[in-house]
N, C-alpha and C. Protein backbone atom coordinates (compact mmCIF):
# COMPACT_ATOMS: atom_id res chain seq x y z
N UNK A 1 0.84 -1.18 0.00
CA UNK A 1 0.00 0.00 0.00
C UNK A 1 0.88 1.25 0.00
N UNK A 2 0.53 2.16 -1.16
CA UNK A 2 1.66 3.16 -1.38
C UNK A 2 0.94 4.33 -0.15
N UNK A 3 1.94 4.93 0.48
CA UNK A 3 2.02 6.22 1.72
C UNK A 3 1.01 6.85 0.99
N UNK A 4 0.09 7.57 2.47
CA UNK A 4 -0.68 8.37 2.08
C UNK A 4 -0.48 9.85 1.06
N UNK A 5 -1.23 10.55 0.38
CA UNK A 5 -0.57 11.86 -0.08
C UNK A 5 -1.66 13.03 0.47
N UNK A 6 -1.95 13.97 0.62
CA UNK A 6 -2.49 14.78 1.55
C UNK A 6 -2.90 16.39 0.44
N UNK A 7 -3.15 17.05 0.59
CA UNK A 7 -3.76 18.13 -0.30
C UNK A 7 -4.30 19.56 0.88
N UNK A 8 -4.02 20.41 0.54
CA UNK A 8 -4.37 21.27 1.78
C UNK A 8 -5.25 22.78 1.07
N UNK A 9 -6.54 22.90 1.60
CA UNK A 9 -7.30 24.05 1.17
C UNK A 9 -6.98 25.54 2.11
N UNK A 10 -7.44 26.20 1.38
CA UNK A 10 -7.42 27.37 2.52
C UNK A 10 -9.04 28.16 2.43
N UNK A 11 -9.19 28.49 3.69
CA UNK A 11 -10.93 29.06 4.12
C UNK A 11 -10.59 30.14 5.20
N UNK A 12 -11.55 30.64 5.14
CA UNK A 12 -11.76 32.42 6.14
C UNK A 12 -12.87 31.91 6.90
N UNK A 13 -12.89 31.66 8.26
CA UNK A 13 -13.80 31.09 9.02
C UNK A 13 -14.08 32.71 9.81
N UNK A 14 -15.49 33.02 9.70
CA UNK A 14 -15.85 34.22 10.49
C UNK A 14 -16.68 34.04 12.12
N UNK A 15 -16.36 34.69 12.65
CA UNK A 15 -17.81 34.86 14.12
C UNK A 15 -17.71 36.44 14.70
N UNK A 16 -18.78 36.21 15.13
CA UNK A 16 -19.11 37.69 16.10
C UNK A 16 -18.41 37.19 17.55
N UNK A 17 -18.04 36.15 17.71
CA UNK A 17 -18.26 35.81 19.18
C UNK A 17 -16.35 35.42 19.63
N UNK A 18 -15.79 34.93 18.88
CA UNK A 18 -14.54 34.69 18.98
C UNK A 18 -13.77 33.93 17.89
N UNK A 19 -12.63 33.92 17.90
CA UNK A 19 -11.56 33.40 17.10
C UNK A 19 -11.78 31.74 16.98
N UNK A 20 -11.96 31.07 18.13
CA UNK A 20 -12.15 29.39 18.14
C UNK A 20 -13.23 29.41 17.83
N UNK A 21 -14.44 30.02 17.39
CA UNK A 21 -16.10 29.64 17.20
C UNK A 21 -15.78 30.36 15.27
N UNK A 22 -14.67 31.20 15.17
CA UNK A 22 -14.43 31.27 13.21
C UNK A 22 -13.54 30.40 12.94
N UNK A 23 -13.07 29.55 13.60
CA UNK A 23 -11.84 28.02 12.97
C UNK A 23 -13.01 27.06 12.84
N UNK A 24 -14.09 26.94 13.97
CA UNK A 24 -14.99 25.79 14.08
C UNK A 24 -15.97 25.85 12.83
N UNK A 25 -16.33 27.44 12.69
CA UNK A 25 -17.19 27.62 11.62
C UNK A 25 -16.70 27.03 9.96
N UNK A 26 -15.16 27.47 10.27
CA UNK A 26 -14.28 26.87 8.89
C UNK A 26 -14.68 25.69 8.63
N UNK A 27 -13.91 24.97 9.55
CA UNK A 27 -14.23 23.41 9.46
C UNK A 27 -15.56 22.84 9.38
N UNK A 28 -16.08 23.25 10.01
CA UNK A 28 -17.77 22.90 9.97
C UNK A 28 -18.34 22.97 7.97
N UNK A 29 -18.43 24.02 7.92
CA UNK A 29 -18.30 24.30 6.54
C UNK A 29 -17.56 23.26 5.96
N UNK A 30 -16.20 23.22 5.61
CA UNK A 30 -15.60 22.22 4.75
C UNK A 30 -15.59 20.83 4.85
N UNK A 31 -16.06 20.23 6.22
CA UNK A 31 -17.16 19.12 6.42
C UNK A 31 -18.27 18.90 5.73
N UNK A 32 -18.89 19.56 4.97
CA UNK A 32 -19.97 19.05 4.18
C UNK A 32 -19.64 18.82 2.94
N UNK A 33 -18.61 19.27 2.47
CA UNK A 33 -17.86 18.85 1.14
C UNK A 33 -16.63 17.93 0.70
N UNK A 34 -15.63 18.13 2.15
CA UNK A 34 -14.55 17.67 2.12
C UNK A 34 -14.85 16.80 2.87
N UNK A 35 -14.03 15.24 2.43
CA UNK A 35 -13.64 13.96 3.18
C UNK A 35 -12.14 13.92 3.41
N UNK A 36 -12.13 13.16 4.58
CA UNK A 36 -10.56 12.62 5.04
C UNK A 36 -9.55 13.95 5.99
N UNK A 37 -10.40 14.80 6.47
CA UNK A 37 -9.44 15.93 6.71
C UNK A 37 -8.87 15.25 8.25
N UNK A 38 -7.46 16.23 7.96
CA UNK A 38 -7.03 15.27 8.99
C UNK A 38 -6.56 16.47 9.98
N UNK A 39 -6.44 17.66 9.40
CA UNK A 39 -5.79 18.58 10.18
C UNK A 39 -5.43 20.14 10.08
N UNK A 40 -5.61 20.85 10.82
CA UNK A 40 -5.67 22.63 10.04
C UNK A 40 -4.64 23.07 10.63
N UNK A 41 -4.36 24.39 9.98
CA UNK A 41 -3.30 25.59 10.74
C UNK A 41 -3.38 26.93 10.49
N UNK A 42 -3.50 27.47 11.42
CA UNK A 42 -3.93 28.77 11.28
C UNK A 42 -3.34 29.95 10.76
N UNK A 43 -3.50 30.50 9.71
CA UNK A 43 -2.30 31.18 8.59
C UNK A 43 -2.62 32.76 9.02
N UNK A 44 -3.68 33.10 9.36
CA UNK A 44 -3.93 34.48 9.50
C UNK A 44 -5.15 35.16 10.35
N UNK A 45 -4.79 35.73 11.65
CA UNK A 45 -5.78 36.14 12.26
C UNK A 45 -6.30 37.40 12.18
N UNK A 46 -7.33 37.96 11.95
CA UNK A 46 -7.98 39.57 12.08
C UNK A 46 -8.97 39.66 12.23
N UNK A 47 -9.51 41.19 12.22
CA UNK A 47 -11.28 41.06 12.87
C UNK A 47 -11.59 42.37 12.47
N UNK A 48 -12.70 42.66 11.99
CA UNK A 48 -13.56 44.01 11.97
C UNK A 48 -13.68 45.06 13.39
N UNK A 49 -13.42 46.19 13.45
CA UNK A 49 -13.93 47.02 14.35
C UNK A 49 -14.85 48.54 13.76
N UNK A 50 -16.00 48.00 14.82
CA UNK A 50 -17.33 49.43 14.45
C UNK A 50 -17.74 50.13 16.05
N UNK A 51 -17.30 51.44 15.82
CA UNK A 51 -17.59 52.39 17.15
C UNK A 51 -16.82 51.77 18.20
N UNK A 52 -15.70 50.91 18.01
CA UNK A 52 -14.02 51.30 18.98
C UNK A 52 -14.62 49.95 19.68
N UNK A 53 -15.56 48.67 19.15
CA UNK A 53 -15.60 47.41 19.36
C UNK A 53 -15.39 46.45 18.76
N UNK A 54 -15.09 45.42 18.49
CA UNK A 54 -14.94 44.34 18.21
C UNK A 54 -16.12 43.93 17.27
N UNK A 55 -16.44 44.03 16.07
CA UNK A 55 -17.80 43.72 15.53
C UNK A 55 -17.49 41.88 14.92
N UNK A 56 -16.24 41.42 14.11
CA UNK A 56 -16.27 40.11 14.02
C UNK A 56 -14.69 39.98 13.76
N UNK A 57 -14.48 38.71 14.32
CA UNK A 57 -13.47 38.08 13.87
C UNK A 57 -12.80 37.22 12.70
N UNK A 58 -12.06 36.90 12.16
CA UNK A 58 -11.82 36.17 10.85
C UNK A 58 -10.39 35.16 11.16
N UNK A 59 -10.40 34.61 10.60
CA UNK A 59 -9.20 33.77 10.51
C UNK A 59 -9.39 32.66 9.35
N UNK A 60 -8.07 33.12 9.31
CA UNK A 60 -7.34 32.30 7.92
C UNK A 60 -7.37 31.11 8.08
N UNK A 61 -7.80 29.68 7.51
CA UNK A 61 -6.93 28.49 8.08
C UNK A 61 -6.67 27.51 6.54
N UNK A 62 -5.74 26.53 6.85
CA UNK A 62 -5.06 25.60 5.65
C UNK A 62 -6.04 24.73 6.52
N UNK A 63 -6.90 23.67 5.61
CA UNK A 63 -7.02 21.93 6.28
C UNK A 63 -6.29 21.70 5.06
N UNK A 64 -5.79 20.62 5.55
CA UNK A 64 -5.37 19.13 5.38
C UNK A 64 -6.23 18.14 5.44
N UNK A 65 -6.26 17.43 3.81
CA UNK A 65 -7.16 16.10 4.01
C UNK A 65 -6.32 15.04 3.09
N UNK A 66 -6.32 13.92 3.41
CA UNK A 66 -6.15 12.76 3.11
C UNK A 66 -6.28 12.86 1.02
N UNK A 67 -5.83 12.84 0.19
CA UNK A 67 -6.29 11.55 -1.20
C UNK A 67 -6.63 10.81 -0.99
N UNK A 68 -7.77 9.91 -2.12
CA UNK A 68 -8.04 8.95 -1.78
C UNK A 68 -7.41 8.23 -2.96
């Protein structure tokens, strides 16, 4: 059996609420399309500000999934 080979996307996961609830949203999302993922990394963090608050967060992330 020849070694696995692996393929890696990149997605902008957003929330109003925090940084770990726009990675979850990523993944969540690329769960309904993508099989075999095995693993993410986070390439870029930032966020919107309106009237000197925090309006949403964003982050960059790579998954990693499996070929089949």
């Amino acid at each position: 059996m020849a070694e696995p080979v692996y393929k890696k996307i990149e997605m902008v996961g957003t929330s109003t609420k925090s940084i770990s609830d726009a990675i979850a949203s990523a993944i969540t999302k690329a769960a309904e399309t993508v099989r075999n993922m095995s693993w993410f990394e986070v390439v870029e963090q930032r966020g919107s500000i309106v009237d000197g608050k925090v309006q949403q967060f964003q982050v960059t992330i790579r998954v990693g999934f499996r070929v089949d």
